[in-house]
PDB file of N, CA and C in Angstrom:
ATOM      1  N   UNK A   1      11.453  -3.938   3.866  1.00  0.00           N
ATOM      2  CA  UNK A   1      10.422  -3.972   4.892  1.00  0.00           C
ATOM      3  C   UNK A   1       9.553  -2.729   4.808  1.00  0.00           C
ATOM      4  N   UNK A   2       8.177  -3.111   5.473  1.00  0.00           N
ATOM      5  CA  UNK A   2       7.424  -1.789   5.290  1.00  0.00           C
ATOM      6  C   UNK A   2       7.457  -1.242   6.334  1.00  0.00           C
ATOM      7  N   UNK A   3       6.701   0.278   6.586  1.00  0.00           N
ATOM      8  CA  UNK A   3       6.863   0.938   8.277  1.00  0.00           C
ATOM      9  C   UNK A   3       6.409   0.424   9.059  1.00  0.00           C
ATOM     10  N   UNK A   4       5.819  -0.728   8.908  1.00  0.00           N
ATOM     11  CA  UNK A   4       5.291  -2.199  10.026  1.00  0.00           C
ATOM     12  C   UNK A   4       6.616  -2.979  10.351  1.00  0.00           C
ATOM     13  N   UNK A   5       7.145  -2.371  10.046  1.00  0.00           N
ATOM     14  CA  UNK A   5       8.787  -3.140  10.283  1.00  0.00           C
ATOM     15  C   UNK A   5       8.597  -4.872  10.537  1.00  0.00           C
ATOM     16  N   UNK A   6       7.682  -5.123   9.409  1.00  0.00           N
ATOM     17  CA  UNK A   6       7.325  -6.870   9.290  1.00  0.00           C
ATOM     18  C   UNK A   6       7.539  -7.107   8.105  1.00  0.00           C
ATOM     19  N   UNK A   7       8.639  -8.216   7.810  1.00  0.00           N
ATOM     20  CA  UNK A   7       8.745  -8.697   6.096  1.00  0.00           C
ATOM     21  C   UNK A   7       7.406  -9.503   5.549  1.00  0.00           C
ATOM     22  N   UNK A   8       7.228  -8.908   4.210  1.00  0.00           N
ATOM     23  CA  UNK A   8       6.331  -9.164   3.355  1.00  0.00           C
ATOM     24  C   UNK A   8       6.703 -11.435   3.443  1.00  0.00           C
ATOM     25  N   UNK A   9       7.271 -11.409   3.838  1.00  0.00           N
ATOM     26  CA  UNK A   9       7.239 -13.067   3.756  1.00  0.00           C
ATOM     27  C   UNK A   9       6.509 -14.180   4.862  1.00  0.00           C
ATOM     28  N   UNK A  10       6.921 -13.293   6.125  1.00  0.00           N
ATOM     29  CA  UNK A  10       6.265 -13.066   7.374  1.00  0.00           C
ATOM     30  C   UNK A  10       4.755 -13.718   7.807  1.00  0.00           C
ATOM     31  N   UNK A  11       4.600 -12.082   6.674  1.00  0.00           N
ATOM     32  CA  UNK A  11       2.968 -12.008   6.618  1.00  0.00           C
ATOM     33  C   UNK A  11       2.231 -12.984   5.676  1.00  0.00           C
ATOM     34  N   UNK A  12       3.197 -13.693   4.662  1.00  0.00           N
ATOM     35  CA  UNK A  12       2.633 -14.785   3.962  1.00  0.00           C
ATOM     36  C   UNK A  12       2.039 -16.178   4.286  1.00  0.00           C
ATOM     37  N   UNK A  13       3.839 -16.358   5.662  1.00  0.00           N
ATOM     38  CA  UNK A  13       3.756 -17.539   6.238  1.00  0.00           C
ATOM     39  C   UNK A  13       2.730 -17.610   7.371  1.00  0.00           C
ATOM     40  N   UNK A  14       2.292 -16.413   7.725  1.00  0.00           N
ATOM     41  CA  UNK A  14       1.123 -16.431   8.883  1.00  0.00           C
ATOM     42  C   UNK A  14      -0.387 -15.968   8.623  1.00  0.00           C
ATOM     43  N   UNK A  15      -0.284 -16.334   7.072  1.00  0.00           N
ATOM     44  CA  UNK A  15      -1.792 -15.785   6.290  1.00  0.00           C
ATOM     45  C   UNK A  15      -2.455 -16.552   7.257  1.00  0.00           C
ATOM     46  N   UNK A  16      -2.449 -17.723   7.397  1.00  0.00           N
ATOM     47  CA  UNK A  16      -3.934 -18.433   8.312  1.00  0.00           C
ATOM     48  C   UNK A  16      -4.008 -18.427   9.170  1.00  0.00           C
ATOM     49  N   UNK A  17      -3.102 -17.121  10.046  1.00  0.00           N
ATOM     50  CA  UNK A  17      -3.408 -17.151  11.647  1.00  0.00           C
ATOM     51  C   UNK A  17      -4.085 -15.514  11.191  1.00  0.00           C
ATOM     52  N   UNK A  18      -3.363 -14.416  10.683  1.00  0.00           N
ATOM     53  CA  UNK A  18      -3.994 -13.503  10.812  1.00  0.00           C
ATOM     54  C   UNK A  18      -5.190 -13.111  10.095  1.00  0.00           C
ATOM     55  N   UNK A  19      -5.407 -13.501   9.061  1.00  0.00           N
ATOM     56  CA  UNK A  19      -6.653 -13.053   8.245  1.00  0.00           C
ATOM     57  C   UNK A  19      -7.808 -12.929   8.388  1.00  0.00           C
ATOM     58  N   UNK A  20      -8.441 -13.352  10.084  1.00  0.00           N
ATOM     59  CA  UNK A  20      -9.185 -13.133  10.629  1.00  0.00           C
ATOM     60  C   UNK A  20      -9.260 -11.659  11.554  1.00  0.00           C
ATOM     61  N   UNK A  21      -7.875 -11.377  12.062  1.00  0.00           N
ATOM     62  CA  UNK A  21      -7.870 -10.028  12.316  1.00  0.00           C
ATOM     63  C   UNK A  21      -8.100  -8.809  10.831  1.00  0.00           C
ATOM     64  N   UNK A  22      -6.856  -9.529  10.099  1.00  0.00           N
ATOM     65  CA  UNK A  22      -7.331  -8.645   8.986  1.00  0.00           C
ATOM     66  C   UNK A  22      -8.367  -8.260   8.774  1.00  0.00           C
ATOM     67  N   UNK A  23      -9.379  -9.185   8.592  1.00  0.00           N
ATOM     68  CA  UNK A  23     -10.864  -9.131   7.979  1.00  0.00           C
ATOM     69  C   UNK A  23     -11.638  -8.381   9.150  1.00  0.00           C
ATOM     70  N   UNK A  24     -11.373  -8.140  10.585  1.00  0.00           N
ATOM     71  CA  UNK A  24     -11.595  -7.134  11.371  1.00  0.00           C
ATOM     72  C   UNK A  24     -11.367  -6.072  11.076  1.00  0.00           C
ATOM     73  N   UNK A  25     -10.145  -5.687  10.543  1.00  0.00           N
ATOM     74  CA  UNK A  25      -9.240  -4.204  10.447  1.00  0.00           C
ATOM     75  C   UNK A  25      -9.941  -3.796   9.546  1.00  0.00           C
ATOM     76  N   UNK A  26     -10.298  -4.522   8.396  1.00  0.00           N
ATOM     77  CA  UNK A  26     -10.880  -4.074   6.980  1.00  0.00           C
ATOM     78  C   UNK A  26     -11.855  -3.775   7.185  1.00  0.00           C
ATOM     79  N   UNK A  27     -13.360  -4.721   7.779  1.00  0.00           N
ATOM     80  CA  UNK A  27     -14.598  -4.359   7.726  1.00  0.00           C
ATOM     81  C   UNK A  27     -14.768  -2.780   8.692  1.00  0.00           C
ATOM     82  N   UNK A  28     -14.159  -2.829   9.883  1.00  0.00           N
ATOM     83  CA  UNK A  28     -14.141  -1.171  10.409  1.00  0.00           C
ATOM     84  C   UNK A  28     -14.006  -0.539   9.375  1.00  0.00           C
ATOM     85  N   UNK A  29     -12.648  -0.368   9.079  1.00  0.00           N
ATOM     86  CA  UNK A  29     -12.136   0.349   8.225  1.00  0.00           C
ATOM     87  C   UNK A  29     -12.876   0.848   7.382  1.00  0.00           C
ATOM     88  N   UNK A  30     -14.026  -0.207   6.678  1.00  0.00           N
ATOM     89  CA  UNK A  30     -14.808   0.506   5.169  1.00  0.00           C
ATOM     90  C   UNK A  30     -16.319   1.187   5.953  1.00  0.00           C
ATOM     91  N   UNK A  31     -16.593   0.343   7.259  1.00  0.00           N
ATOM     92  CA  UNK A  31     -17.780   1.062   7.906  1.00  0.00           C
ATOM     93  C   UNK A  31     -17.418   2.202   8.737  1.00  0.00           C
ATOM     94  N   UNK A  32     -15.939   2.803   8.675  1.00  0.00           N
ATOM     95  CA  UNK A  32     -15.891   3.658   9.677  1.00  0.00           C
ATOM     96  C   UNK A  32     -15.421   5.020   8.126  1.00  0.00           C
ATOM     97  N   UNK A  33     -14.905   4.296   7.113  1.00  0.00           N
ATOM     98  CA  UNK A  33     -14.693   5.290   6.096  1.00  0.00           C
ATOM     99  C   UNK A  33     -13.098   6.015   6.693  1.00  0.00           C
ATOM    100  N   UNK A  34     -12.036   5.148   7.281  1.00  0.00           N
ATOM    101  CA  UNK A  34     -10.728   5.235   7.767  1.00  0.00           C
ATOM    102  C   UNK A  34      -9.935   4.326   7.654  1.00  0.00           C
ATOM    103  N   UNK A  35      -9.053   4.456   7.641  1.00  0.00           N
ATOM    104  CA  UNK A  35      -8.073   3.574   7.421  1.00  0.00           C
ATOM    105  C   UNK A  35      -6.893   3.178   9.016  1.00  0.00           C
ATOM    106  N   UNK A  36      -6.760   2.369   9.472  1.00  0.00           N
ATOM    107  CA  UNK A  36      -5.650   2.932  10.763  1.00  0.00           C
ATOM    108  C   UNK A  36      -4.677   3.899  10.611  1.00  0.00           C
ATOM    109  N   UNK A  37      -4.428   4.279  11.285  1.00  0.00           N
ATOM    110  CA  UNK A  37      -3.455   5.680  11.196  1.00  0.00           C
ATOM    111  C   UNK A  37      -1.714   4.880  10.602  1.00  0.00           C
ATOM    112  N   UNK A  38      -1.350   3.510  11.118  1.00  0.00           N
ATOM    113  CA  UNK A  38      -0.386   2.696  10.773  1.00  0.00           C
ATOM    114  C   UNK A  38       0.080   2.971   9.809  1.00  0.00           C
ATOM    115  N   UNK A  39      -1.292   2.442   8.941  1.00  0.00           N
ATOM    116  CA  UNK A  39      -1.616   1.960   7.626  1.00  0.00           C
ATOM    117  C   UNK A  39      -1.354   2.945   6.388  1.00  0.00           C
ATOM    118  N   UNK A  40      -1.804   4.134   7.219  1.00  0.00           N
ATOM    119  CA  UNK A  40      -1.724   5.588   6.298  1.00  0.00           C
ATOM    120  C   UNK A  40      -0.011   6.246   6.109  1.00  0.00           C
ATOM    121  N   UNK A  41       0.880   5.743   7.684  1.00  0.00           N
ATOM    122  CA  UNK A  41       2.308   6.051   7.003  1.00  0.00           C
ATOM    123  C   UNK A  41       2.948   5.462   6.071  1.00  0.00           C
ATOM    124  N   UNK A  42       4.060   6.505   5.757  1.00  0.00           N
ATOM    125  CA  UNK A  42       4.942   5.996   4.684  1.00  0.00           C
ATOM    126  C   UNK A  42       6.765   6.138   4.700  1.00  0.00           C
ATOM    127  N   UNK A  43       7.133   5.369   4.963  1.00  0.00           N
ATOM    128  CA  UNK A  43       8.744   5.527   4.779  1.00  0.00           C
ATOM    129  C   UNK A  43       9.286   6.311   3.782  1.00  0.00           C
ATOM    130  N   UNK A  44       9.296   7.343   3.566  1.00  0.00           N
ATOM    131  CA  UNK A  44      10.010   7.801   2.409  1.00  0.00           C
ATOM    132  C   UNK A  44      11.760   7.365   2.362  1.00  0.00           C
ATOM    133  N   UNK A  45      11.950   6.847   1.300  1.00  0.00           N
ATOM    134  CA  UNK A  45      14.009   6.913   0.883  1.00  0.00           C
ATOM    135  C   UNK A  45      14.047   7.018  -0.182  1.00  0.00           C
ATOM    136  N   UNK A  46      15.550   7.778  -0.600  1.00  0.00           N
ATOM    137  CA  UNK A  46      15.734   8.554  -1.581  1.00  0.00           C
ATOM    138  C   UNK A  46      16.902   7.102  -2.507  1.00  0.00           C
ATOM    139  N   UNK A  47      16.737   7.200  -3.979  1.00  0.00           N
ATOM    140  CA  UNK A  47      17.128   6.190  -4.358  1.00  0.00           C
ATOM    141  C   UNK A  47      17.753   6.985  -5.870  1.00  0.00           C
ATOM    142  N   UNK A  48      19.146   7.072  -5.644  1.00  0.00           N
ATOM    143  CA  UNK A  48      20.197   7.603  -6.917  1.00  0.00           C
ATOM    144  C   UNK A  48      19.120   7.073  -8.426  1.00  0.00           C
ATOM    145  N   UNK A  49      19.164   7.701  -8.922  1.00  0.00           N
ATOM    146  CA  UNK A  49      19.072   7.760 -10.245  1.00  0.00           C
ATOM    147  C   UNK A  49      20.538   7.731 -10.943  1.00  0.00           C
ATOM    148  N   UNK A  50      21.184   8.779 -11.000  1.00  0.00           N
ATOM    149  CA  UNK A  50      22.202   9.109 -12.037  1.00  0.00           C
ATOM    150  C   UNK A  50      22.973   9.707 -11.690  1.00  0.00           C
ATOM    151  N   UNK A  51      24.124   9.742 -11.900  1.00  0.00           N
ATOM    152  CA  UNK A  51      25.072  10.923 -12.259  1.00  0.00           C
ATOM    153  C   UNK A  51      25.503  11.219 -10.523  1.00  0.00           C
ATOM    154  N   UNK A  52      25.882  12.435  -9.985  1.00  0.00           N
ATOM    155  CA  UNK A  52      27.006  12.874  -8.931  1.00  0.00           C
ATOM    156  C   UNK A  52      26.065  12.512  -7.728  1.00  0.00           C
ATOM    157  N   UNK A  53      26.209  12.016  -6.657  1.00  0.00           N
ATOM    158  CA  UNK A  53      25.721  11.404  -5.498  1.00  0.00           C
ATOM    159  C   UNK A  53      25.226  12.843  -4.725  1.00  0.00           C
ATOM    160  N   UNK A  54      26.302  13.790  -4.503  1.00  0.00           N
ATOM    161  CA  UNK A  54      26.100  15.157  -3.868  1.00  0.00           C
ATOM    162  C   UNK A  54      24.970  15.643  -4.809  1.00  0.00           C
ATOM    163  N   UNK A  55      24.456  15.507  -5.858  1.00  0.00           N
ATOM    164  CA  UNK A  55      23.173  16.493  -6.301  1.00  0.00           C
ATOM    165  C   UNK A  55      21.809  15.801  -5.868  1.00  0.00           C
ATOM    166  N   UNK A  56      21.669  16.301  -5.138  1.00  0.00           N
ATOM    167  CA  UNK A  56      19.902  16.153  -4.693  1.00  0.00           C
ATOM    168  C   UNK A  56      18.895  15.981  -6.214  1.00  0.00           C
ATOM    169  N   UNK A  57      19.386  16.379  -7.212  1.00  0.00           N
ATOM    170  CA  UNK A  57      17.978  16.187  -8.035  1.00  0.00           C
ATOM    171  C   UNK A  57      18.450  15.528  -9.010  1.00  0.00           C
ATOM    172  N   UNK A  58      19.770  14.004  -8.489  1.00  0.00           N
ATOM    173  CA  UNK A  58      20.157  13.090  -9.252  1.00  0.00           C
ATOM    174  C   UNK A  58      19.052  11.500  -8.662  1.00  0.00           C
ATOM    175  N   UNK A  59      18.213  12.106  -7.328  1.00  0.00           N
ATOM    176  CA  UNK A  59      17.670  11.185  -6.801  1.00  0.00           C
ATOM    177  C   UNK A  59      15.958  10.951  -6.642  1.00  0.00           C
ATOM    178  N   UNK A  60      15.364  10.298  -6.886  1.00  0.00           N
ATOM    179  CA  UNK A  60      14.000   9.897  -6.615  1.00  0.00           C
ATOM    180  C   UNK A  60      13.792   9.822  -5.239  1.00  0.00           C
ATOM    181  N   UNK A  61      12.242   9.740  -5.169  1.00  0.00           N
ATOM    182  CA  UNK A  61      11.785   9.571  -3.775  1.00  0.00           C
ATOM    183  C   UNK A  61      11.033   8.410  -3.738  1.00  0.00           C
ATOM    184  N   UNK A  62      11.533   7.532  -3.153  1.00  0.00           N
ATOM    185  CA  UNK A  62      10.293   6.045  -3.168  1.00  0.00           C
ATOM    186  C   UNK A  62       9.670   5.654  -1.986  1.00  0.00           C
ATOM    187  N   UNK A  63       8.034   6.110  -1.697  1.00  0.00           N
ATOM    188  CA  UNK A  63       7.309   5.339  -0.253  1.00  0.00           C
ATOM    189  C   UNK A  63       7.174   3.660  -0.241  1.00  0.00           C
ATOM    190  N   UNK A  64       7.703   3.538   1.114  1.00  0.00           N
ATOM    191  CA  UNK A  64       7.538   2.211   1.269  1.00  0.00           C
ATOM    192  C   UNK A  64       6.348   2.470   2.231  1.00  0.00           C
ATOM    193  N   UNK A  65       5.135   1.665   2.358  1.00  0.00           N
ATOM    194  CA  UNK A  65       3.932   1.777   2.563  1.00  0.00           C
ATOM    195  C   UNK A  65       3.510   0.486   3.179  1.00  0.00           C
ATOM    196  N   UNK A  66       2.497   0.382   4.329  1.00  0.00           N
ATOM    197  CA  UNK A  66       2.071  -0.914   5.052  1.00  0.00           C
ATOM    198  C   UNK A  66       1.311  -1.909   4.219  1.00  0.00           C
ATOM    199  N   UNK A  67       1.873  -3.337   3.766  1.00  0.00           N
ATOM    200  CA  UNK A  67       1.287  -4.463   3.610  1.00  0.00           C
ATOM    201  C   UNK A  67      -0.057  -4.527   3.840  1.00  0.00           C
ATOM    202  N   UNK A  68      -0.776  -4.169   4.377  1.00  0.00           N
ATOM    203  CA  UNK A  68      -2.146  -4.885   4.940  1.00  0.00           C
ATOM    204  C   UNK A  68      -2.834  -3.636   4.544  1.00  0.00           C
ATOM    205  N   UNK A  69      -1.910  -1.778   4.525  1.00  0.00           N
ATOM    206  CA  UNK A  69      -2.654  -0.503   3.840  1.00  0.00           C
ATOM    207  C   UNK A  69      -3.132  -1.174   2.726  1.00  0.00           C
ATOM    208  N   UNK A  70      -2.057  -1.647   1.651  1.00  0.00           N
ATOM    209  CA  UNK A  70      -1.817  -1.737   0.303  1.00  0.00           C
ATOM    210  C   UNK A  70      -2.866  -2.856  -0.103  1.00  0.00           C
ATOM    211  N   UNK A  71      -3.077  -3.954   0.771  1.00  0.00           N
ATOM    212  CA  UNK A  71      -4.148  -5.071   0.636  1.00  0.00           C
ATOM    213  C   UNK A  71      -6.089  -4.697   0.825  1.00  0.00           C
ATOM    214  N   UNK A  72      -6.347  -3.825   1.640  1.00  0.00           N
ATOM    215  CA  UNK A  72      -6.764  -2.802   1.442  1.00  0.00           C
ATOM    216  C   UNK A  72      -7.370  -2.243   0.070  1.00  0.00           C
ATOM    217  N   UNK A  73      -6.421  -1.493   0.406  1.00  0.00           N
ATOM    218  CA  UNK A  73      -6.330  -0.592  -0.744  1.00  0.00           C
ATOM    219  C   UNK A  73      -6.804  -1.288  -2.054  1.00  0.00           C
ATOM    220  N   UNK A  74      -6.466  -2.563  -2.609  1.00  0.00           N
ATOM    221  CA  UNK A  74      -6.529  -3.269  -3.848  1.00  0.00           C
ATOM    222  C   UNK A  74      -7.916  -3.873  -3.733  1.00  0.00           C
ATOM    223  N   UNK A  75      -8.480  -4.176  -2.168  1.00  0.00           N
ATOM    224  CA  UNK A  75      -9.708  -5.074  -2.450  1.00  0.00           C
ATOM    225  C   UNK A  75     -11.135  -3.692  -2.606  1.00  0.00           C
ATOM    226  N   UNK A  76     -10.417  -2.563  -2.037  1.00  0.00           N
ATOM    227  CA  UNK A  76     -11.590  -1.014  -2.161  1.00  0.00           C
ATOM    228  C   UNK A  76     -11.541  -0.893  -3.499  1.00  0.00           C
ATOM    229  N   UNK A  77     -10.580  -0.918  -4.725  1.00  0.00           N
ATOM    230  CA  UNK A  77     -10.359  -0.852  -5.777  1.00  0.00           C
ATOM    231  C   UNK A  77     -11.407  -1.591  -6.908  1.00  0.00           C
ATOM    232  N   UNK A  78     -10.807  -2.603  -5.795  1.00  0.00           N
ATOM    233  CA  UNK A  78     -11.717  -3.921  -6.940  1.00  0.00           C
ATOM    234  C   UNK A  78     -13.254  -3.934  -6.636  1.00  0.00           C
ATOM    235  N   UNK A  79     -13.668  -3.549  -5.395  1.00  0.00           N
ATOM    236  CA  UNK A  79     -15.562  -3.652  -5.140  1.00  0.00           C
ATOM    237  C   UNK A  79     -15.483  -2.143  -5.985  1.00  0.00           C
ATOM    238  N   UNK A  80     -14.665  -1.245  -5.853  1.00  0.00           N
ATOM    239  CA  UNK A  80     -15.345   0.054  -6.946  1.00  0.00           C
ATOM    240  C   UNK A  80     -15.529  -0.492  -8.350  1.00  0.00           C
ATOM    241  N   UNK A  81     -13.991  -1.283  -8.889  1.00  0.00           N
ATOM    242  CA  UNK A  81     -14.603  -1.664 -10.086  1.00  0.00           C
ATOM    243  C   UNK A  81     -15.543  -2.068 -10.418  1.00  0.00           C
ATOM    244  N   UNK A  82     -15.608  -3.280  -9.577  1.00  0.00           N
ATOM    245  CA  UNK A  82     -17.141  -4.782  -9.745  1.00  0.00           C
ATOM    246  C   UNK A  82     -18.103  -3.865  -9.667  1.00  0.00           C
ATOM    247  N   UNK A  83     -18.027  -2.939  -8.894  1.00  0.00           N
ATOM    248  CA  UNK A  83     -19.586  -1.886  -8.856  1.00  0.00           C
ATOM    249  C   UNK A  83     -19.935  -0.829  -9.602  1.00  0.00           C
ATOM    250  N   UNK A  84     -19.311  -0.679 -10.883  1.00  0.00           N
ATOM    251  CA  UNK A  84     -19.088   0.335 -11.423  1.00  0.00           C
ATOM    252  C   UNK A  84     -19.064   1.747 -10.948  1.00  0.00           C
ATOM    253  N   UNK A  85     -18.575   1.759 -10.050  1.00  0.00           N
ATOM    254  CA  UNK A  85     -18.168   3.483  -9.132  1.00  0.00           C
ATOM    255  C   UNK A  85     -17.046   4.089  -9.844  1.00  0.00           C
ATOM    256  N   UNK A  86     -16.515   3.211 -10.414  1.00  0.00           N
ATOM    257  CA  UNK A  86     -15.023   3.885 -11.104  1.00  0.00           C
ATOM    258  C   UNK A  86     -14.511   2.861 -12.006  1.00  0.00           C
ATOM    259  N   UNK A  87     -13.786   3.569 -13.080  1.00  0.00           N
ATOM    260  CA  UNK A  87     -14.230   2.610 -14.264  1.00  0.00           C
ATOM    261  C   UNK A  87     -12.360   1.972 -14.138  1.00  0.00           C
ATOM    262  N   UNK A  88     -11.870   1.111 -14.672  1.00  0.00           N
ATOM    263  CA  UNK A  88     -10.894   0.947 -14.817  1.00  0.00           C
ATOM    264  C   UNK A  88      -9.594   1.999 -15.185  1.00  0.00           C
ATOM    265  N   UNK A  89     -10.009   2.835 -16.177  1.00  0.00           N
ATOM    266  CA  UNK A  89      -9.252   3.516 -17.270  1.00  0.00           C
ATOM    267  C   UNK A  89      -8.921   5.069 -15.786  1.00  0.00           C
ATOM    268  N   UNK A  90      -9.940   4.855 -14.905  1.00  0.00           N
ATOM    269  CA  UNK A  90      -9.846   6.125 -14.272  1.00  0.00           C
ATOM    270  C   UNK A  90      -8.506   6.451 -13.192  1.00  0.00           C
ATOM    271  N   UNK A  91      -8.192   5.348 -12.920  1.00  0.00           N
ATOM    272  CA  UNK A  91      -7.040   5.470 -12.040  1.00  0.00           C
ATOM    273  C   UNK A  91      -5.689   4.539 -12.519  1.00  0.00           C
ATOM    274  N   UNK A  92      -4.727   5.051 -11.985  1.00  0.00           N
ATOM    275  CA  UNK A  92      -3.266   4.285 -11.757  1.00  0.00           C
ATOM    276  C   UNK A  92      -2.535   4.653 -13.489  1.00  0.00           C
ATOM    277  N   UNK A  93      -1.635   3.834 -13.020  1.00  0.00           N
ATOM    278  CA  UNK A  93      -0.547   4.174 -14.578  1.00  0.00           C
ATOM    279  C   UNK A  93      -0.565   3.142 -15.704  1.00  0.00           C
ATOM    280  N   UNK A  94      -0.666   3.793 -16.929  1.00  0.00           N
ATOM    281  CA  UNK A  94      -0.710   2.765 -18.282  1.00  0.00           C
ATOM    282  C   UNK A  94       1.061   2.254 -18.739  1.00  0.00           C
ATOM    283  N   UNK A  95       1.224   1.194 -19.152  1.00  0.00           N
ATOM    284  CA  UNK A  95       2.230   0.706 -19.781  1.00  0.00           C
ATOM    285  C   UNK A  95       2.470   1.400 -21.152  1.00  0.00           C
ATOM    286  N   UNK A  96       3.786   1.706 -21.619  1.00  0.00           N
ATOM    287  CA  UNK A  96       3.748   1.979 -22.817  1.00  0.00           C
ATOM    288  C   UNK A  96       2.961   3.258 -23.210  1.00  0.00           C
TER     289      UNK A  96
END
């Protein structure tokens, strides 16, 4: 679950009731140049890697982050791409 303490399945089965709020939250959001404050936390938990449980630097740190931040987040991505503001190659992680 994310810090919306709502399962990602949830929010699938009720795409056609909310996506009209969504599409509220979003259009502020890009005319106000903010994001909800919700949207911006993050759950941090720590997740073993390897080796002795007692060593702190046998473990990673993984944010779990709001559904609707992250949806967001991917459609600002994609009008930068389509608009050439930022090129593909400029952000996120390569395979391999």
């Amino acid at each position: 679950m994310d810090p919306d303490r709502m399962h990602p399945q949830i929010l699938r089965e009720l795409a056609g009731i909310i996506t009209r709020s969504l599409s509220i939250n979003f259009n502020w959001s890009w005319w106000l140049w903010e994001a909800p404050k919700d949207w911006r936390k993050a759950k941090v938990i720590l997740i073993l890697k390897k080796g002795k449980k007692e060593d702190l630097e046998n473990y990673r740190q993984f944010s779990l982050t709001s559904i609707p931040g992250k949806v967001m987040e991917q459609l600002i991505l994609e009008i930068m791409n389509n608009n050439k503001i930022i090129w593909s190659s400029q952000h996120g992680f390569t395979m391999g």
